[in-house]
C-alpha atoms as a PDB file:
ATOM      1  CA  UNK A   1       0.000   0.000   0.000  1.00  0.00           C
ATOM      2  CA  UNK A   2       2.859   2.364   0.951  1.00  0.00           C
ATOM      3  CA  UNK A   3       4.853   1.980  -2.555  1.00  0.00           C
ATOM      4  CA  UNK A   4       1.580   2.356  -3.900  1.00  0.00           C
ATOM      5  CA  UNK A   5       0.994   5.395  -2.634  1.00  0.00           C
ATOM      6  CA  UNK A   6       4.572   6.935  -2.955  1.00  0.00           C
ATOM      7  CA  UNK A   7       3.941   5.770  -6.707  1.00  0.00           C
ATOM      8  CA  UNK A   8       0.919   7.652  -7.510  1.00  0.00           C
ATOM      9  CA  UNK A   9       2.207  10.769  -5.916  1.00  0.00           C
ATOM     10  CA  UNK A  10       5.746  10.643  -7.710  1.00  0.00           C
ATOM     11  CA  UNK A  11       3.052  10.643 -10.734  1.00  0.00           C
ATOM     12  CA  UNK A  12       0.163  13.001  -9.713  1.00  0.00           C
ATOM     13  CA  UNK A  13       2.696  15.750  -8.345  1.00  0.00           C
ATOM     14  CA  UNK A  14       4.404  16.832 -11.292  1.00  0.00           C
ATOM     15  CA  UNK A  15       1.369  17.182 -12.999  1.00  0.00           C
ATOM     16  CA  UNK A  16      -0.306  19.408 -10.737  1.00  0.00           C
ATOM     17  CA  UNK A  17       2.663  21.207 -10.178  1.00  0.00           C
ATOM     18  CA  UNK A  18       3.040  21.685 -13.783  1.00  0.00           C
ATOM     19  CA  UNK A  19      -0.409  22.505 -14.636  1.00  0.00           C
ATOM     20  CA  UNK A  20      -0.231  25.747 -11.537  1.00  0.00           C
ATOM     21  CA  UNK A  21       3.624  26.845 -13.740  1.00  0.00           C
ATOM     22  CA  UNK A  22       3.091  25.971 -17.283  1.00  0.00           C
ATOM     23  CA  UNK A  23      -0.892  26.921 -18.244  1.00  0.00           C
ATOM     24  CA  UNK A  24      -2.058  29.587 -18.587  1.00  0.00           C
ATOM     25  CA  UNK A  25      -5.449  30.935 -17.314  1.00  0.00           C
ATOM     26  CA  UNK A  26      -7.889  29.436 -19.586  1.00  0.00           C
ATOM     27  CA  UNK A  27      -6.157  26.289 -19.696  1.00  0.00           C
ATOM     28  CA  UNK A  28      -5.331  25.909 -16.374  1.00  0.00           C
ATOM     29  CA  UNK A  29      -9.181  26.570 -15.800  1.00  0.00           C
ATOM     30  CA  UNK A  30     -10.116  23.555 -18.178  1.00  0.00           C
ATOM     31  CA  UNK A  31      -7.367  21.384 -16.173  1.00  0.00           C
ATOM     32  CA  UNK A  32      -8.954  22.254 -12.447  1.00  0.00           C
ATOM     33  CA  UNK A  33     -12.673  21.834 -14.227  1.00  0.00           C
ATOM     34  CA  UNK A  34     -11.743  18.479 -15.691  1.00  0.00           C
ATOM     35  CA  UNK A  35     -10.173  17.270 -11.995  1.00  0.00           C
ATOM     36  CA  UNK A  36     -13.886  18.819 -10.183  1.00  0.00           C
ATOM     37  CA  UNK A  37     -15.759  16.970 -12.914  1.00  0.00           C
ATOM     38  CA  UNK A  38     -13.790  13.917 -11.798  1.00  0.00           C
ATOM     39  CA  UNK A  39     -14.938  14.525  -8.534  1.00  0.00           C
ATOM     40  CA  UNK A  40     -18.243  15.396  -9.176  1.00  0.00           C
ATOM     41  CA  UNK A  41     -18.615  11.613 -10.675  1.00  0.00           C
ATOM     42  CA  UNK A  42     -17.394  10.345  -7.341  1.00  0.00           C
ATOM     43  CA  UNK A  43     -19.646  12.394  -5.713  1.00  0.00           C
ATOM     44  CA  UNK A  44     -22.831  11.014  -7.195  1.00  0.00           C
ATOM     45  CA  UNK A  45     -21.941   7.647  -5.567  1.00  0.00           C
ATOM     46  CA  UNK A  46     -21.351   9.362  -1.958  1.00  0.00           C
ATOM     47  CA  UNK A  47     -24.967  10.483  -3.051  1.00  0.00           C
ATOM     48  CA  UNK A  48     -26.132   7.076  -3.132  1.00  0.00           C
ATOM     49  CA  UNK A  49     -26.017   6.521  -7.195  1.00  0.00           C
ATOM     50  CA  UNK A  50     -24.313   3.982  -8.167  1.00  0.00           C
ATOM     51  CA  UNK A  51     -25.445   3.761 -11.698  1.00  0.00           C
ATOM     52  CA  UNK A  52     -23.784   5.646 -14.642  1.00  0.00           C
ATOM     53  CA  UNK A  53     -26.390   7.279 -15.746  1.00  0.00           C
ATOM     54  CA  UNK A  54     -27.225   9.687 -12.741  1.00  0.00           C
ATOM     55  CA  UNK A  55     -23.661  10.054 -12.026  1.00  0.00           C
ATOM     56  CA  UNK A  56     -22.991  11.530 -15.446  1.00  0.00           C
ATOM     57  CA  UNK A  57     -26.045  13.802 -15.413  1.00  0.00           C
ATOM     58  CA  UNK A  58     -24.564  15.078 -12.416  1.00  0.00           C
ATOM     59  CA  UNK A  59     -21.138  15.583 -13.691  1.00  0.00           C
ATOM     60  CA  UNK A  60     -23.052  17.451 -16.865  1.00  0.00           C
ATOM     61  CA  UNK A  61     -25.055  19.664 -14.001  1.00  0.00           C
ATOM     62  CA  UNK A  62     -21.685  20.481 -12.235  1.00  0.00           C
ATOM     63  CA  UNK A  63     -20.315  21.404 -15.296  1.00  0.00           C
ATOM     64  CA  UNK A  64     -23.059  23.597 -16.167  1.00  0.00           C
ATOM     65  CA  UNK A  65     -22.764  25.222 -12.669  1.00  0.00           C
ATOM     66  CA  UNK A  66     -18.939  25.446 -13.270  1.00  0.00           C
ATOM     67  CA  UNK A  67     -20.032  27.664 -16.769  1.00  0.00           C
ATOM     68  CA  UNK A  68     -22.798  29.601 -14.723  1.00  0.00           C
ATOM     69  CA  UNK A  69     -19.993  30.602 -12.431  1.00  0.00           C
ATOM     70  CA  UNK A  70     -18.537  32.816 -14.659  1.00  0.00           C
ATOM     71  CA  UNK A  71     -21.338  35.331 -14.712  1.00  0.00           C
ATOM     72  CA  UNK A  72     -21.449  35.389 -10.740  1.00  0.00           C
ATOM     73  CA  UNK A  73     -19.352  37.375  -9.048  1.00  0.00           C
ATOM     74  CA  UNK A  74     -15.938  35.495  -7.549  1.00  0.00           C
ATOM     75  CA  UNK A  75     -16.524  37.075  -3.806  1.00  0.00           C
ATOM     76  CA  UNK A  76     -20.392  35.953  -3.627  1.00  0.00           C
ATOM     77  CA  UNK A  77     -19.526  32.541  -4.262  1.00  0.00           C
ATOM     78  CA  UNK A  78     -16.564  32.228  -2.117  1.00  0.00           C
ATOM     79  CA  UNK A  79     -18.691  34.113   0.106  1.00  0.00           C
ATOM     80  CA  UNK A  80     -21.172  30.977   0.185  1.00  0.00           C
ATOM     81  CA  UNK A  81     -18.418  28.525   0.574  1.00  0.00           C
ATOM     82  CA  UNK A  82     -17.693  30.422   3.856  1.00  0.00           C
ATOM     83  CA  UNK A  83     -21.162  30.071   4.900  1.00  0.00           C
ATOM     84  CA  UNK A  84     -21.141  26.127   3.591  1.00  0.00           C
ATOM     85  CA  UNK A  85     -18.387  25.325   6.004  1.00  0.00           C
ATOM     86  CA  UNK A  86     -19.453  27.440   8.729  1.00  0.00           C
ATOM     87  CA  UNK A  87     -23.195  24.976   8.239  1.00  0.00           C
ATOM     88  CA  UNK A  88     -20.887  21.987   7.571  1.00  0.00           C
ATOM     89  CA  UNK A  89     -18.756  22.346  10.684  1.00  0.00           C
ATOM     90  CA  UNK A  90     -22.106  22.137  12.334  1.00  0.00           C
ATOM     91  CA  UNK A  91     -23.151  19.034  10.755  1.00  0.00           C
ATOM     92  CA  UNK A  92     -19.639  17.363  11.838  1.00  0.00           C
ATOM     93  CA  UNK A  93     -19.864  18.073  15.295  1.00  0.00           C
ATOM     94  CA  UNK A  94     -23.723  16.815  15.551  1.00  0.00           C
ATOM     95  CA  UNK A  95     -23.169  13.616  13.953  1.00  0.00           C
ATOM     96  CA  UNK A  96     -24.920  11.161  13.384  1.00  0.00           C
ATOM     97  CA  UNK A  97     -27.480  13.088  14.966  1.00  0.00           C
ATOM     98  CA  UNK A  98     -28.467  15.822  12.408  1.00  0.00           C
ATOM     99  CA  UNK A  99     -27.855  13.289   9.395  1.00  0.00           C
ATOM    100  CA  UNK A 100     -31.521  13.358   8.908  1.00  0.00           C
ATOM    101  CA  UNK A 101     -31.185  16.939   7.682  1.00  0.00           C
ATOM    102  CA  UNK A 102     -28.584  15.799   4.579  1.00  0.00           C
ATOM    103  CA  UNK A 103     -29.547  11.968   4.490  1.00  0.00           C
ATOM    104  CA  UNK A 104     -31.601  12.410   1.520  1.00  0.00           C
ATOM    105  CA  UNK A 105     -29.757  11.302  -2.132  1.00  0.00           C
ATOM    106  CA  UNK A 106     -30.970  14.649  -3.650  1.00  0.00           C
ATOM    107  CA  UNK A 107     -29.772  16.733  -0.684  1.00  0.00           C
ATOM    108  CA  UNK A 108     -26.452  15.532  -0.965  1.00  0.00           C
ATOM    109  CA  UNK A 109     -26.118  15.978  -4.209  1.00  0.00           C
ATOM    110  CA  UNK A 110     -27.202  19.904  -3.875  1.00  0.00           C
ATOM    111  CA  UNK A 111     -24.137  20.238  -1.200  1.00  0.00           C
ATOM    112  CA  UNK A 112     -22.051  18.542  -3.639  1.00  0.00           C
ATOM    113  CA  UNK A 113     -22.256  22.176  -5.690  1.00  0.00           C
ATOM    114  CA  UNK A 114     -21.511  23.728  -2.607  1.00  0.00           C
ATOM    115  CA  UNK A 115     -18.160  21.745  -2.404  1.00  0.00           C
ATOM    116  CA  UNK A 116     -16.994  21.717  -5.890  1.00  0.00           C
ATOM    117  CA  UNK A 117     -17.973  24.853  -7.388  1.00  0.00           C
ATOM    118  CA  UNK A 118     -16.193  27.277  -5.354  1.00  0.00           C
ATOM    119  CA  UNK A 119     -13.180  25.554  -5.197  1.00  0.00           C
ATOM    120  CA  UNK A 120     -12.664  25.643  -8.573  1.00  0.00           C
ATOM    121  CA  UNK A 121     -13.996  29.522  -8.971  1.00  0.00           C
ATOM    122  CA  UNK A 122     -11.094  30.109  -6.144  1.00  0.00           C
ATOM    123  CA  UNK A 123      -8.048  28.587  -7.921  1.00  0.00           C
ATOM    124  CA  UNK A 124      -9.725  30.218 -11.484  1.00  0.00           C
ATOM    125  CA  UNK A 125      -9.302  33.734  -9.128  1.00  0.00           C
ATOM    126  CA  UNK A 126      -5.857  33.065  -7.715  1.00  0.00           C
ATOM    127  CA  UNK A 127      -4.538  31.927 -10.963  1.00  0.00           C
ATOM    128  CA  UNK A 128      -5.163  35.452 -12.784  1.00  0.00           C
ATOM    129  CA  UNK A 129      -3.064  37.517  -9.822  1.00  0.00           C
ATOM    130  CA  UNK A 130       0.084  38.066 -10.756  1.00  0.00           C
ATOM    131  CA  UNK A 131       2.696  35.463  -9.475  1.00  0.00           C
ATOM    132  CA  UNK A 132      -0.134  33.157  -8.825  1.00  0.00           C
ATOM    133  CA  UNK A 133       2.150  29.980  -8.963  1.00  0.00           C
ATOM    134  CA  UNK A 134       3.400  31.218  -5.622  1.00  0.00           C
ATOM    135  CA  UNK A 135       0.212  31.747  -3.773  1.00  0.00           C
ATOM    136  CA  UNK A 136      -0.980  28.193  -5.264  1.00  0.00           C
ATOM    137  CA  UNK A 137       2.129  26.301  -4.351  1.00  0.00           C
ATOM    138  CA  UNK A 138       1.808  27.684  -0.842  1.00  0.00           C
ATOM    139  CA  UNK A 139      -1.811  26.692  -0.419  1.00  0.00           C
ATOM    140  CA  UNK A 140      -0.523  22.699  -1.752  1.00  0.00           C
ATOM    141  CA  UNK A 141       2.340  23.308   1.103  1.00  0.00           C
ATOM    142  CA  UNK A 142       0.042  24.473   3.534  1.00  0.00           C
ATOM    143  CA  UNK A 143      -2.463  21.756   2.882  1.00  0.00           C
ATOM    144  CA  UNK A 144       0.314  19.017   2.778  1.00  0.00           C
ATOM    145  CA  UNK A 145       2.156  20.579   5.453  1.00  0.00           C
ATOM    146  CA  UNK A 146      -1.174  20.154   7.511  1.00  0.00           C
ATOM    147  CA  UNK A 147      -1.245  16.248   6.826  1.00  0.00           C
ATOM    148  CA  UNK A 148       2.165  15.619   7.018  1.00  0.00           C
ATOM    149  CA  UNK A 149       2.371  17.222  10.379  1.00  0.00           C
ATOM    150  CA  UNK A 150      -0.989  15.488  11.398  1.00  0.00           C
ATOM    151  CA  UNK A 151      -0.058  12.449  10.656  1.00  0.00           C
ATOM    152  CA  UNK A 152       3.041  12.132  12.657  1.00  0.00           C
ATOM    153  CA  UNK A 153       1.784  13.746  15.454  1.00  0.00           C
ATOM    154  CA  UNK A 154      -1.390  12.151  15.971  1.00  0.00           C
ATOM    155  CA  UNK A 155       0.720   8.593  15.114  1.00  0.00           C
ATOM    156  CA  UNK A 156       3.205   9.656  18.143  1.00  0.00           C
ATOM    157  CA  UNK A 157       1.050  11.433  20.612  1.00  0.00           C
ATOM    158  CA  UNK A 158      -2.291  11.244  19.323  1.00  0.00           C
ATOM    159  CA  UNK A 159      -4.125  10.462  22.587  1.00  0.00           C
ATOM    160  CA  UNK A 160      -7.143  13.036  22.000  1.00  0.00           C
ATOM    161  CA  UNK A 161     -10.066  11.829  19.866  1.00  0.00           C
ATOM    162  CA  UNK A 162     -10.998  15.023  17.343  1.00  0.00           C
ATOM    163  CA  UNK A 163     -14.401  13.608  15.719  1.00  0.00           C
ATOM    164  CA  UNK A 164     -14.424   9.767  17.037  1.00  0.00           C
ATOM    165  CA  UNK A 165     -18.137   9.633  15.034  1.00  0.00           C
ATOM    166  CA  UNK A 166     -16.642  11.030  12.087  1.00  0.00           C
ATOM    167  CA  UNK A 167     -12.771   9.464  11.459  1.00  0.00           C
ATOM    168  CA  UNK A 168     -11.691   7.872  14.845  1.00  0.00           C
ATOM    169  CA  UNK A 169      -8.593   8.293  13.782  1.00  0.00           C
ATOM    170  CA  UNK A 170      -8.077  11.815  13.964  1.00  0.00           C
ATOM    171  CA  UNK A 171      -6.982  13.545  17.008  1.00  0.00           C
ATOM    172  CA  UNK A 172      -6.245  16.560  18.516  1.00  0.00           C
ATOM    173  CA  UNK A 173      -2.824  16.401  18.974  1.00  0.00           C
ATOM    174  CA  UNK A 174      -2.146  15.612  14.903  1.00  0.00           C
ATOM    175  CA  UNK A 175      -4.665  19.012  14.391  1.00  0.00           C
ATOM    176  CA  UNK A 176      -1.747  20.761  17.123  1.00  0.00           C
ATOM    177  CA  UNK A 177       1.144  18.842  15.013  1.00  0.00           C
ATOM    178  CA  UNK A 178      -0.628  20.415  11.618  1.00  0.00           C
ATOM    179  CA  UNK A 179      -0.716  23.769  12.716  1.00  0.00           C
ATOM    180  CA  UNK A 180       3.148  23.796  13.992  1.00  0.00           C
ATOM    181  CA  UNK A 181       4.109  22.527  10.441  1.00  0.00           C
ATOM    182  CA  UNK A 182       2.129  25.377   8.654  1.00  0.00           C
ATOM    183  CA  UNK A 183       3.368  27.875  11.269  1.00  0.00           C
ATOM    184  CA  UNK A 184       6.856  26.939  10.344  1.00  0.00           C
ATOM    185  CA  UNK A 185       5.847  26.646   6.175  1.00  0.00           C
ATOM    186  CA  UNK A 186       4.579  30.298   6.547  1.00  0.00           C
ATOM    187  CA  UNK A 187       7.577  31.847   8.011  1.00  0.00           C
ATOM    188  CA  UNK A 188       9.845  30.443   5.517  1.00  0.00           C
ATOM    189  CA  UNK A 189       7.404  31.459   2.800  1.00  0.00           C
ATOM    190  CA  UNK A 190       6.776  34.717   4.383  1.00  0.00           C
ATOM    191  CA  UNK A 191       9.300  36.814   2.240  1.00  0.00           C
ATOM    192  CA  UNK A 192       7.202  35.736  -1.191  1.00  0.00           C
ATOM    193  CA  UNK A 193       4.009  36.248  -0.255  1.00  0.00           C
ATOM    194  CA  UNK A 194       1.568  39.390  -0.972  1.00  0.00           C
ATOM    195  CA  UNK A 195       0.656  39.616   2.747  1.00  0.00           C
ATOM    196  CA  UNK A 196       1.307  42.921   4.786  1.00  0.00           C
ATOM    197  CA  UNK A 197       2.325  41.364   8.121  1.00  0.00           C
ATOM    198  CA  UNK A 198       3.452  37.696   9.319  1.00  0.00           C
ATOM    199  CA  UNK A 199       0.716  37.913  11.661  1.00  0.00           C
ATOM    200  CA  UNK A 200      -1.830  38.154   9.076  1.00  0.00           C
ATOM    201  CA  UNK A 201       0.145  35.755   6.921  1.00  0.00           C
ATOM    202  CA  UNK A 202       0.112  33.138  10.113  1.00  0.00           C
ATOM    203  CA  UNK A 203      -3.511  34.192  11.175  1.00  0.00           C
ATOM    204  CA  UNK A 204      -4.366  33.303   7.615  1.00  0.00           C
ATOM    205  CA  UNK A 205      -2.400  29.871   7.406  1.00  0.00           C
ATOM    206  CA  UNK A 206      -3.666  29.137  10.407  1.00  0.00           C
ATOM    207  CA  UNK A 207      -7.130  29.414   9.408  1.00  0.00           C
ATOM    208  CA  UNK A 208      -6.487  27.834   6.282  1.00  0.00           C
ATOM    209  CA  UNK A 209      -5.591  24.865   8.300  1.00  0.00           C
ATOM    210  CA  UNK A 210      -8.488  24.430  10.121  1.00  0.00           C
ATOM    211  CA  UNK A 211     -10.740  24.330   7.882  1.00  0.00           C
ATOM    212  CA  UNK A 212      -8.636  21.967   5.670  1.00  0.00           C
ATOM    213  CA  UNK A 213      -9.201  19.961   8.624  1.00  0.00           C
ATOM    214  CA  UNK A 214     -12.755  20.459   8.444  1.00  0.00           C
ATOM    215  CA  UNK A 215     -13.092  19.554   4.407  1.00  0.00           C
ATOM    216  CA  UNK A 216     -11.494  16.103   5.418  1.00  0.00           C
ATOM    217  CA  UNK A 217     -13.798  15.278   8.024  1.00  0.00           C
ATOM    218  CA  UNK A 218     -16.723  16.480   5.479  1.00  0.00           C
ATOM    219  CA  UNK A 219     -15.855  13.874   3.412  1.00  0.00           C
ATOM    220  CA  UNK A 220     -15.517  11.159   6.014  1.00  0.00           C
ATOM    221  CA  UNK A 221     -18.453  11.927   7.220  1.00  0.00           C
ATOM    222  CA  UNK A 222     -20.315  11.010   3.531  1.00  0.00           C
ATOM    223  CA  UNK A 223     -18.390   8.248   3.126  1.00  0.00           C
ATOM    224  CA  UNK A 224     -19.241   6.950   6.557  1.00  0.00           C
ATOM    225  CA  UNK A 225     -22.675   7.132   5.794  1.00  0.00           C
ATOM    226  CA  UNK A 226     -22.608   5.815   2.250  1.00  0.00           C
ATOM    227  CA  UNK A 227     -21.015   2.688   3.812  1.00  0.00           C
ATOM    228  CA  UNK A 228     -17.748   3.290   1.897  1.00  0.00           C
ATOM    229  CA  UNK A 229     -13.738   3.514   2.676  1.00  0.00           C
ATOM    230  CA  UNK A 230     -13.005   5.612  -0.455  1.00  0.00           C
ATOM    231  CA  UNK A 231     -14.624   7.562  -3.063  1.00  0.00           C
ATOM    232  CA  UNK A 232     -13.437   5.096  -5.582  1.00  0.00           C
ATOM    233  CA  UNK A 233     -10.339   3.314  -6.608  1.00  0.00           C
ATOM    234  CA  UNK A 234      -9.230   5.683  -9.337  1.00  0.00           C
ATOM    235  CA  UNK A 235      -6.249   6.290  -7.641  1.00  0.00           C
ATOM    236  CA  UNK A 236      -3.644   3.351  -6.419  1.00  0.00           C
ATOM    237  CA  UNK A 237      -2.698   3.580  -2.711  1.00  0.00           C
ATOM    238  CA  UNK A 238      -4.907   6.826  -2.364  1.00  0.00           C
ATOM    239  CA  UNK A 239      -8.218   5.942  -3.432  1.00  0.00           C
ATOM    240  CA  UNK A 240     -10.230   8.411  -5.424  1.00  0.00           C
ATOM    241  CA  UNK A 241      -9.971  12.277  -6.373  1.00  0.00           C
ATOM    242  CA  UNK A 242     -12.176  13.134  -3.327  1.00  0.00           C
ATOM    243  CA  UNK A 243      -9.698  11.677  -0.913  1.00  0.00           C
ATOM    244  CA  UNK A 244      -7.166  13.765  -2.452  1.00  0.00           C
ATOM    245  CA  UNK A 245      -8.973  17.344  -2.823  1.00  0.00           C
ATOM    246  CA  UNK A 246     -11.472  16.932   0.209  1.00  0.00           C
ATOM    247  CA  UNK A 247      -8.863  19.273   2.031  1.00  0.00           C
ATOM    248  CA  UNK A 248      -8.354  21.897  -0.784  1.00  0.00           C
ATOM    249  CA  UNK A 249     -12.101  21.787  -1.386  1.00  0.00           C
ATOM    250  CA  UNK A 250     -11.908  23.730   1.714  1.00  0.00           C
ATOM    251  CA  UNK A 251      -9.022  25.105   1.807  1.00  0.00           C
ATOM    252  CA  UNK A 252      -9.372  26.924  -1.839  1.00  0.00           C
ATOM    253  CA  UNK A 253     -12.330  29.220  -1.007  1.00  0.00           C
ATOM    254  CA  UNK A 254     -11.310  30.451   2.686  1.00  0.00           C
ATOM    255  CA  UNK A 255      -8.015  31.207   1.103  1.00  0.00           C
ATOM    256  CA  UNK A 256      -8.838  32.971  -2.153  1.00  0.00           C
ATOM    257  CA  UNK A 257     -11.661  35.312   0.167  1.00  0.00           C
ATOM    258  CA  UNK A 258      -8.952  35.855   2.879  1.00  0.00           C
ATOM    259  CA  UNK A 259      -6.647  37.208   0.268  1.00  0.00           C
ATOM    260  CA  UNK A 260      -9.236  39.143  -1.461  1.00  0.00           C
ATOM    261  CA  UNK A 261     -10.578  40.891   2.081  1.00  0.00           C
ATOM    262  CA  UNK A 262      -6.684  41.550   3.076  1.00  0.00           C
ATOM    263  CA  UNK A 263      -6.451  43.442  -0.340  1.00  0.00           C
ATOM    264  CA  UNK A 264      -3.830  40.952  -1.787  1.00  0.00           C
END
């Protein structure tokens, strides 16, 4: 499983990386659309369809919502991811208890929108500020630098539950071993970045991290209650493109409307 993974990554990294240097705007918005679309297919089946047919109206709806996008204004939508995860921190923290408010196949497929679209209008809006590449490679660093530091730290010292319900794995001390690496990622970053101070830069990070946090859970949460490990097998060692984005779905709005109220 672990070669597996290291495989897939040594493949998938490059690319991504490549895609945020090398393409322009338009076709870098094409590239994200076409890695949401993938994940809109996935997330038909944590709706409860398991049938093609559904699954690729929805990925035709999503895309449609993706187009529709671009007559809305950037901050109103990033705007209503902020609400979304405010609503969907809620929902973690009740379950299972409030599952009868989402429970229902055509409910989950409205949030669905909710998490896709406005990650994908938030990389479209970082991508056209000048030297975007940095502020998109330090959102991936922030993100990974969240997991990484998660991961040992809850493996080591992980005593804490965070959201037994949710991922019993989790725990406090990896969400305290995240936030150290990020803290550390942002002052090392802090010379390249379009932020005014290093405490708004950390504030931000910080933030950031959380709700990373938060976008993982999400997901576990669906899964959990669509009786499934992964959101496919698309991916060797990692599962499917929702186990790999369900951070940055988060992560992608707070951080483009952070640096759009700071003035960046």
């Amino acid at each position: 499983m672990l070669k597996e993974r290291i495989i897939t990554a040594l493949i998938l990294a490059p690319i991504a990386l490549g895609g945020v240097f090398f393409l322009p705007l338009q076709p870098f918005s094409w590239f994200i659309g076409a890695v949401i679309l993938l994940g809109a297919w996935e997330w038909g089946n944590l709706a409860g369809y398991e049938a093609p047919l559904p699954r690729i109206t929805y990925v035709l709806t999503v895309l449609l919502a993706l187009f529709a996008s671009t007559y809305v204004a950037s901050s109103m939508i990033l705007w209503i991811a902020a609400v979304w995860w405010l609503l969907a921190l809620g929902l973690v923290i009740t379950y299972p208890g409030t599952v009868g408010i989402w429970s229902k196949s055509g409910v989950r497929l409205l949030l669905g929108y909710l998490v896709l679209v406005p990650a994908w209008v938030g990389l479209v809006q970082m991508k056209a500020y000048p030297d975007s590449w940095i502020l998109i490679v330090f959102l991936l660093f922030l993100v990974w630098g969240a997991d990484v530091g998660a991961y040992f730290a809850g493996k080591y010292l992980g005593r804490h539950k965070l959201a037994p319900n949710v991922s019993p794995k989790k725990t406090w001390e990896g969400v305290l071993g995240g936030l150290g690496t990020v803290t550390v990622v942002a002052v090392i970053a802090s010379p390249y970045l379009p932020f005014t101070s290093l405490l708004s830069l950390l504030l931000v990070s910080c933030l950031v991290t959380l709700v990373s946090v938060l976008g993982d859970l999400c997901e576990s949460m669906f899964k959990r209650e669509r009786g499934i490990k992964d959101s496919s097998q698309l991916l060797p060692g990692h599962g499917g493109i929702l186990d790999r984005i369900d951070s940055l779905t988060a992560a992608v709005p707070l951080f483009a409307l952070s640096l759009m109220l700071l003035g960046n």
